[in-house]
PDB file of N, CA and C in Angstrom:
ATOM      1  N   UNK A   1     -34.306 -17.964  17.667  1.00  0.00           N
ATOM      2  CA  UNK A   1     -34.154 -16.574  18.058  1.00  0.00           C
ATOM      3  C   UNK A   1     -33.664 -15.761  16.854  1.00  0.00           C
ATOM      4  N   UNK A   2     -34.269 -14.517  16.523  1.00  0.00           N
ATOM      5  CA  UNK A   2     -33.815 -13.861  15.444  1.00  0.00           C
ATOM      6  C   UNK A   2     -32.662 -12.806  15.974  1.00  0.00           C
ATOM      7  N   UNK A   3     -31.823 -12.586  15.110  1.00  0.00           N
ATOM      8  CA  UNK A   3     -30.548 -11.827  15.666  1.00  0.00           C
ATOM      9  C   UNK A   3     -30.782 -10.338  15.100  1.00  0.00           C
ATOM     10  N   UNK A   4     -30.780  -9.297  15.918  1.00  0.00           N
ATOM     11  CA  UNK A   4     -30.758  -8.081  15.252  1.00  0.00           C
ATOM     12  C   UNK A   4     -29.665  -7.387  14.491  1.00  0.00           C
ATOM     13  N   UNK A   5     -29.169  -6.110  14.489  1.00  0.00           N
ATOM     14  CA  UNK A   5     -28.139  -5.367  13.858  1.00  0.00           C
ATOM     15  C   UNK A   5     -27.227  -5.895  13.031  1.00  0.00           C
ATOM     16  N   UNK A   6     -26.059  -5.141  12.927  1.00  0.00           N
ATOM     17  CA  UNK A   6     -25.140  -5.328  12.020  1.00  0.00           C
ATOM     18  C   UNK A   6     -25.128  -6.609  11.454  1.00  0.00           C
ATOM     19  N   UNK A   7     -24.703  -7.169   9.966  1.00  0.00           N
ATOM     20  CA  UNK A   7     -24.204  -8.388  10.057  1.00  0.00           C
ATOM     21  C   UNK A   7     -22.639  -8.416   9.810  1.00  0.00           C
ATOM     22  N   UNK A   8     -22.293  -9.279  10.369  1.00  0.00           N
ATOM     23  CA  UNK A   8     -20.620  -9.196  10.643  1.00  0.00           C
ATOM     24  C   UNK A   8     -19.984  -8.646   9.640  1.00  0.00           C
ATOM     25  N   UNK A   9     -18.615  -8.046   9.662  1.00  0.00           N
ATOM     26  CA  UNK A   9     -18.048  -7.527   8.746  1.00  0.00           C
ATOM     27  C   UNK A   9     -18.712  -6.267   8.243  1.00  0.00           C
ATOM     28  N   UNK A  10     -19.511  -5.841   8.719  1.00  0.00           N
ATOM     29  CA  UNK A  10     -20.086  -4.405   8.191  1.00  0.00           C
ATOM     30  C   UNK A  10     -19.285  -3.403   8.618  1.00  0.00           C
ATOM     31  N   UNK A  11     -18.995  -2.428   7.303  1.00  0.00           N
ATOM     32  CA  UNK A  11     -18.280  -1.221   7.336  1.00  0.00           C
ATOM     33  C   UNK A  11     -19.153   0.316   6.751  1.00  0.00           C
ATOM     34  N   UNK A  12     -19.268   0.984   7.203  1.00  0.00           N
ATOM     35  CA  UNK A  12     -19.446   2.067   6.956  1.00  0.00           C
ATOM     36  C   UNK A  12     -18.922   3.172   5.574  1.00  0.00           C
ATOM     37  N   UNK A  13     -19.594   3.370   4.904  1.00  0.00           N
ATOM     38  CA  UNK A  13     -18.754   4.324   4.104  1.00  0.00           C
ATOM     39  C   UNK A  13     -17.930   5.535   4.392  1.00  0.00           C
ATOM     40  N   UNK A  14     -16.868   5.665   3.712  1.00  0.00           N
ATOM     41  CA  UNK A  14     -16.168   6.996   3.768  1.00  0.00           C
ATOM     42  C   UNK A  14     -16.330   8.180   3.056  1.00  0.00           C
ATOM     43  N   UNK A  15     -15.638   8.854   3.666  1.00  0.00           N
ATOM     44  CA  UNK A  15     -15.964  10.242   2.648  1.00  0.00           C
ATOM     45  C   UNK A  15     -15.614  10.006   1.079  1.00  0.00           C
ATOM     46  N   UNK A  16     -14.314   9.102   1.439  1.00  0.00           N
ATOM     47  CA  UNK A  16     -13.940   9.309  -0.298  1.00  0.00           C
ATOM     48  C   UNK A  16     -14.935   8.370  -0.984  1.00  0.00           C
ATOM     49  N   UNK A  17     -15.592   7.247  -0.683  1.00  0.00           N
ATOM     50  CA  UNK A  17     -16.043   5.946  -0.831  1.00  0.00           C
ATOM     51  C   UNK A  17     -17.724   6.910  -1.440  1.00  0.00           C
ATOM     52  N   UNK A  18     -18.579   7.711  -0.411  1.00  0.00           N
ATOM     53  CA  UNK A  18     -19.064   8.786  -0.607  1.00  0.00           C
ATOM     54  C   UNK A  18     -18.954   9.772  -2.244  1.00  0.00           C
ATOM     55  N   UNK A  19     -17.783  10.158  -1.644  1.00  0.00           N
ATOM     56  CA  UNK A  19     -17.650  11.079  -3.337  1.00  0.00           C
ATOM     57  C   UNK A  19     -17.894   9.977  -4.776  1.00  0.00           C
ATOM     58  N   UNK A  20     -16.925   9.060  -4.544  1.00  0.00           N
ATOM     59  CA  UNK A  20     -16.568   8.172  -5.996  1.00  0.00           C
ATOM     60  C   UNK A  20     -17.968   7.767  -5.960  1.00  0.00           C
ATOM     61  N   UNK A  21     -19.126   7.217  -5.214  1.00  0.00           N
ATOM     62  CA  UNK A  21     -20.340   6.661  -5.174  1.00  0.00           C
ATOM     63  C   UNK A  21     -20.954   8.360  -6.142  1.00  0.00           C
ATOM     64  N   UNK A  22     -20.877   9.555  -5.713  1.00  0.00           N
ATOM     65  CA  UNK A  22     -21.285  10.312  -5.931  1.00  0.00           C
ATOM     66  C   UNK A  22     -21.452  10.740  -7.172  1.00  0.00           C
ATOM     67  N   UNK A  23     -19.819  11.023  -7.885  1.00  0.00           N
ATOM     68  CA  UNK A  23     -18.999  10.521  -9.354  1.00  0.00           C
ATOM     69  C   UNK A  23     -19.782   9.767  -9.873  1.00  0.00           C
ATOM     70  N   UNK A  24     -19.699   8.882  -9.395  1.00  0.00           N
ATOM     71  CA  UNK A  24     -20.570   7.757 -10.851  1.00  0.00           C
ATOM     72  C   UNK A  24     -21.698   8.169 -10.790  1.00  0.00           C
ATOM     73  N   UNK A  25     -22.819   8.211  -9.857  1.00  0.00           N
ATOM     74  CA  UNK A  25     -24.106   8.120 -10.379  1.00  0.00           C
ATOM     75  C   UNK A  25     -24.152   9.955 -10.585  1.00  0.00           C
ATOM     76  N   UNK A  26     -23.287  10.768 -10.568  1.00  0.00           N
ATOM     77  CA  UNK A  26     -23.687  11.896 -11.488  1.00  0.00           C
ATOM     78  C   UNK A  26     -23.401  11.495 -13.344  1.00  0.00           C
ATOM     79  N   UNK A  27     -22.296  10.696 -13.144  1.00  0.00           N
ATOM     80  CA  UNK A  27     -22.445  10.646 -14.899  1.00  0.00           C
ATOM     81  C   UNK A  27     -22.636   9.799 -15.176  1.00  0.00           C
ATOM     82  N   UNK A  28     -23.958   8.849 -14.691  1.00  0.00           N
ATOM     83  CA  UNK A  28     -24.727   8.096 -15.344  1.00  0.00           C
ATOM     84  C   UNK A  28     -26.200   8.578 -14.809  1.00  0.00           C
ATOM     85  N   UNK A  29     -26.356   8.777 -13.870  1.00  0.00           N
ATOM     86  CA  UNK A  29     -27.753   9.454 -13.775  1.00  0.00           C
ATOM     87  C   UNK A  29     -28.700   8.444 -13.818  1.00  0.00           C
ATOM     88  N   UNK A  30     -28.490   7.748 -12.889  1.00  0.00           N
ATOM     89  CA  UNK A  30     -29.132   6.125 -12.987  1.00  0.00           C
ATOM     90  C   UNK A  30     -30.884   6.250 -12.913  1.00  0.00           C
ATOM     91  N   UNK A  31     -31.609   5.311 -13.547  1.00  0.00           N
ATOM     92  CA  UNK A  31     -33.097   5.718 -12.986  1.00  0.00           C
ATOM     93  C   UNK A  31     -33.487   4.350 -12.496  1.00  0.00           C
ATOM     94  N   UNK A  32     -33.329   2.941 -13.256  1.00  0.00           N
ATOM     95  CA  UNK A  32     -33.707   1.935 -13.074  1.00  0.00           C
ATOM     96  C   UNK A  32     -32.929   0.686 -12.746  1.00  0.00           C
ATOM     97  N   UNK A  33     -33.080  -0.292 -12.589  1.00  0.00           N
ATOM     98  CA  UNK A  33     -32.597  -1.278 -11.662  1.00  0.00           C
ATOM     99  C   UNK A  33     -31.141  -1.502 -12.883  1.00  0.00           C
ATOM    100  N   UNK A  34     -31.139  -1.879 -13.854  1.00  0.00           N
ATOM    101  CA  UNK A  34     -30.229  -2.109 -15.086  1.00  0.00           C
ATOM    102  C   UNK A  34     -29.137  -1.079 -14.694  1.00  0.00           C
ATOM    103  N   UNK A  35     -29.739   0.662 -14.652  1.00  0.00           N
ATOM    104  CA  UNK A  35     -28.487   1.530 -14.256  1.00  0.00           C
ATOM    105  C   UNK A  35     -27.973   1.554 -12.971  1.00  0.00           C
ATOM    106  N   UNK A  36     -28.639   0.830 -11.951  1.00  0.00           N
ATOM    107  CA  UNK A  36     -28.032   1.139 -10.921  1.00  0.00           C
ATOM    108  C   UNK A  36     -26.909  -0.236 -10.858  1.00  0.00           C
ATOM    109  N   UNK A  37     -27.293  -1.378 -11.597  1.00  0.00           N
ATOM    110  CA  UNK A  37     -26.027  -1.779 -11.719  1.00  0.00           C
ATOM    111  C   UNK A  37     -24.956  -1.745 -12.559  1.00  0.00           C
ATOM    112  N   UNK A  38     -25.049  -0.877 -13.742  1.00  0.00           N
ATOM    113  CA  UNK A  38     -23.930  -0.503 -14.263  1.00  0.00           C
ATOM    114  C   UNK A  38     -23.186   0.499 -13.152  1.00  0.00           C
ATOM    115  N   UNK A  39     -24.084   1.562 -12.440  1.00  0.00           N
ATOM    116  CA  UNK A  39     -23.615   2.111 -11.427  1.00  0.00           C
ATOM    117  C   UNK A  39     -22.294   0.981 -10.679  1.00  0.00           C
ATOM    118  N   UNK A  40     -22.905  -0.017 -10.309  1.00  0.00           N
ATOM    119  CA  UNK A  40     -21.645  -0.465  -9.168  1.00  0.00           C
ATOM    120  C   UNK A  40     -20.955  -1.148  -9.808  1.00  0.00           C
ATOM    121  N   UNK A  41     -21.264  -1.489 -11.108  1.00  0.00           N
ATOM    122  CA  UNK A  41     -19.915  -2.212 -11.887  1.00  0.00           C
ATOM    123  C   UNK A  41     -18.898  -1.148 -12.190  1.00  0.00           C
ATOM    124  N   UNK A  42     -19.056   0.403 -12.165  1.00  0.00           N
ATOM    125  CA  UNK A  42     -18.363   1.674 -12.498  1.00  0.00           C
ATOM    126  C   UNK A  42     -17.477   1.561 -11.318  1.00  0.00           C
ATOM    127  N   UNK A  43     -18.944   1.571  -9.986  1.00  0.00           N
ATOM    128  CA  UNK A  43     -18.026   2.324  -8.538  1.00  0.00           C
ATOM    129  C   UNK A  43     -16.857   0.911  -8.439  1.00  0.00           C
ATOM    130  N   UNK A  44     -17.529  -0.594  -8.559  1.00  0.00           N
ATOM    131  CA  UNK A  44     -16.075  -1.622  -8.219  1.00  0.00           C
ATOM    132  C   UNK A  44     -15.160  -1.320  -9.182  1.00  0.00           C
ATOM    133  N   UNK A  45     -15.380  -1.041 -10.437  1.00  0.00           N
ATOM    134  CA  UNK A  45     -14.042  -1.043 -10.940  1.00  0.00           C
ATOM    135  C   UNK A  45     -12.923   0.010 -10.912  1.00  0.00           C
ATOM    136  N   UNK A  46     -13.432   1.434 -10.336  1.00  0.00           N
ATOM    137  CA  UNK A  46     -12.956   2.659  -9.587  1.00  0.00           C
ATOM    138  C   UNK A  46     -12.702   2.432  -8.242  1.00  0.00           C
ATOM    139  N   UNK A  47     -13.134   1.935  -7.383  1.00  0.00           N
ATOM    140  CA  UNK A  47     -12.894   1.802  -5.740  1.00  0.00           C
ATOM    141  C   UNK A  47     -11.208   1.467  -5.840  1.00  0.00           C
ATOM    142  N   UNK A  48     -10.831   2.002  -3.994  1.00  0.00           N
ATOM    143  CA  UNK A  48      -9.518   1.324  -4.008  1.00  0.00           C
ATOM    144  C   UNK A  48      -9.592   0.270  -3.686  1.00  0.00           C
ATOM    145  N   UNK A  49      -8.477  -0.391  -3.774  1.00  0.00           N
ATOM    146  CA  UNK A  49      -8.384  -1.840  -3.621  1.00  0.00           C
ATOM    147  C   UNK A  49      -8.456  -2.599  -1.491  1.00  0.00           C
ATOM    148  N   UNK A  50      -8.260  -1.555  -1.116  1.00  0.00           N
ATOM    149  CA  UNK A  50      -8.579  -1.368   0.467  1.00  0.00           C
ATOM    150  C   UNK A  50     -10.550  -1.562   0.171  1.00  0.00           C
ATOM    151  N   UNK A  51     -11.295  -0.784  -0.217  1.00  0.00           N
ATOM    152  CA  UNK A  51     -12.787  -0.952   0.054  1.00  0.00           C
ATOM    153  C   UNK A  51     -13.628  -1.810  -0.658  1.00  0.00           C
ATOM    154  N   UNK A  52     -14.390  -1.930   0.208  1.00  0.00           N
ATOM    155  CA  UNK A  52     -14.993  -3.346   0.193  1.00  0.00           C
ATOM    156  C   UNK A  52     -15.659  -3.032  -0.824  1.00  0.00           C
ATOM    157  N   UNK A  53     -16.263  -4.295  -1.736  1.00  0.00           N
ATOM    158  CA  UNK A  53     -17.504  -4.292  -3.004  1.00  0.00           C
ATOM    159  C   UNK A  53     -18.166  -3.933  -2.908  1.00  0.00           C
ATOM    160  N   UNK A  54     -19.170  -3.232  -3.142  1.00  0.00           N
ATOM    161  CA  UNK A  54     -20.837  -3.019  -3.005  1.00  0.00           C
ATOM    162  C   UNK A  54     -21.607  -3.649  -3.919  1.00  0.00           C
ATOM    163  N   UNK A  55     -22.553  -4.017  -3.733  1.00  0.00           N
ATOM    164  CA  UNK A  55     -23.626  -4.513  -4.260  1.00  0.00           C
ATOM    165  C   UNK A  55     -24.624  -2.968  -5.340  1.00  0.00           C
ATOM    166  N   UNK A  56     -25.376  -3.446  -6.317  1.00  0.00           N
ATOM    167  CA  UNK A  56     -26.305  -1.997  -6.438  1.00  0.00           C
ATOM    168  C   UNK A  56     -27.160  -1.842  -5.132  1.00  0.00           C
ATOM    169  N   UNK A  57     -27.886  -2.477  -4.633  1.00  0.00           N
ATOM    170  CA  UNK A  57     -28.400  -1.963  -3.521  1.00  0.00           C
ATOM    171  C   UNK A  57     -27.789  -1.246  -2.676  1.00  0.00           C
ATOM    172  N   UNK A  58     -26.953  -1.869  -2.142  1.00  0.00           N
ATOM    173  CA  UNK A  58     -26.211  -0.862  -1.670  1.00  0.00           C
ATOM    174  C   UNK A  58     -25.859   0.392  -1.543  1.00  0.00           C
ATOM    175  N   UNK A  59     -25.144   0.476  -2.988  1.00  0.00           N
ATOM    176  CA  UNK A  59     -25.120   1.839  -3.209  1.00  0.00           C
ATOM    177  C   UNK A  59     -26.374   2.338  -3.827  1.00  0.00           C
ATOM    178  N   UNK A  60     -27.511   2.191  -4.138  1.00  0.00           N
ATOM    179  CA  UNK A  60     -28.703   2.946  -4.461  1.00  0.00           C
ATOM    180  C   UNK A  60     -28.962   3.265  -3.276  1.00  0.00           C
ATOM    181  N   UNK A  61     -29.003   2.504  -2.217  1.00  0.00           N
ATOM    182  CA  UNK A  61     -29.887   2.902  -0.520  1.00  0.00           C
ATOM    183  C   UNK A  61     -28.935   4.105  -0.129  1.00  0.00           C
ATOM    184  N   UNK A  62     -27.522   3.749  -0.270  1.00  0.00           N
ATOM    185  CA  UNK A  62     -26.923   4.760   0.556  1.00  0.00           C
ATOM    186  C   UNK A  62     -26.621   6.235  -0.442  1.00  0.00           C
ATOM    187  N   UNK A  63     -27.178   6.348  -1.385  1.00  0.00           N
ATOM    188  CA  UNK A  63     -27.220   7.422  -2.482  1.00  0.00           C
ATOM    189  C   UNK A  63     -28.520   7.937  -2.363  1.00  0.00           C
ATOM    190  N   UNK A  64     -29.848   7.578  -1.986  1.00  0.00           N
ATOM    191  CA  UNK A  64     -30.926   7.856  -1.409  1.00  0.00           C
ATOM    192  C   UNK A  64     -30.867   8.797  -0.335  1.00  0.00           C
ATOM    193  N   UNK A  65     -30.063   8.118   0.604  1.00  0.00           N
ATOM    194  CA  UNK A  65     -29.898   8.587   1.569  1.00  0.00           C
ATOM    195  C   UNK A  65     -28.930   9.406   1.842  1.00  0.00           C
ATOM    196  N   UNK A  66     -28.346   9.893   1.009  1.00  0.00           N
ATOM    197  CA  UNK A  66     -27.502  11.155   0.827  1.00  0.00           C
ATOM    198  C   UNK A  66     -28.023  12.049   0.299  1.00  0.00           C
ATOM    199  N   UNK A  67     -29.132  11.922  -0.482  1.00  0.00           N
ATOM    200  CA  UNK A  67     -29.725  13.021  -1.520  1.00  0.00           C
ATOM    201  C   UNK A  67     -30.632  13.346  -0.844  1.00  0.00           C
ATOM    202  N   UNK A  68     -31.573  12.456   0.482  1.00  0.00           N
ATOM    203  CA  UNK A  68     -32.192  13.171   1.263  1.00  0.00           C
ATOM    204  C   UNK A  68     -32.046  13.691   2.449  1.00  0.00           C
ATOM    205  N   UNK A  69     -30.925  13.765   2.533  1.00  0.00           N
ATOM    206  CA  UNK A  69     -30.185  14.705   3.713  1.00  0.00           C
ATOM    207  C   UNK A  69     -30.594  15.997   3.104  1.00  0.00           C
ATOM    208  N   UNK A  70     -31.198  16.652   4.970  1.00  0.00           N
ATOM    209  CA  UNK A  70     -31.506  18.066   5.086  1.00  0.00           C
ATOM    210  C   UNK A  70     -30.287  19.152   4.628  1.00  0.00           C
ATOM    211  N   UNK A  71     -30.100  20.007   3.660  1.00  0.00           N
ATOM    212  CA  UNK A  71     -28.981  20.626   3.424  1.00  0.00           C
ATOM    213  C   UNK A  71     -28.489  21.888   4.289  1.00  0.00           C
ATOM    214  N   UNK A  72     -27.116  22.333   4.728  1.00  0.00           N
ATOM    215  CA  UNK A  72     -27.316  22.831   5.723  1.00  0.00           C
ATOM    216  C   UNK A  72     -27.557  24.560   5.191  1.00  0.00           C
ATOM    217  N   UNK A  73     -28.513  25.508   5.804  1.00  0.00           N
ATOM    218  CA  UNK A  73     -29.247  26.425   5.924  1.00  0.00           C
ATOM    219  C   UNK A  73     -28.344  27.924   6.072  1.00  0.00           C
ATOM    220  N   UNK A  74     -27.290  27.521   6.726  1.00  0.00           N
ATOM    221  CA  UNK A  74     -26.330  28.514   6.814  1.00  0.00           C
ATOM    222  C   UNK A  74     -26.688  29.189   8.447  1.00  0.00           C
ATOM    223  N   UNK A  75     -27.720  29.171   9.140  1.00  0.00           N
ATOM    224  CA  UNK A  75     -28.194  29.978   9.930  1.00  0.00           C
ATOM    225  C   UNK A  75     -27.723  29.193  11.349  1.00  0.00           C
TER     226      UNK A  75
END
């Protein structure tokens, strides 16, 4: 039987977890697989000591997916 969702121990990012992800890949400006892991060797060695590691995938998927969020319109 294949198991769906979460795999255990999954946490969600935070706002601050968010920004510092944000921080780094503005001043590195990552394009390829090499920068996106200097990217998370930046964000682990900046994170607090409370949040969990990330992987580059990780944070490339969830930096994707922040940059393609609809921005809000004002209206």
């Amino acid at each position: 039987m294949v198991q769906r969702g979460r795999r255990a121990g999954y946490h969600n990012y935070s706002v601050k977890e968010q920004m510092l992800l944000c921080t780094v890949a503005a001043e590195r400006k990552p394009l390829g697989r090499d920068m996106w892991e200097e990217v998370a060797l930046e964000y682990n060695s900046r994170k607090a000591r409370s949040w969990l590691e990330r992987d580059f995938d990780s944070l490339r998927r969830k930096f994707r997916n922040l940059y393609g969020k609809p921005k809000p319109t004002g209206n």
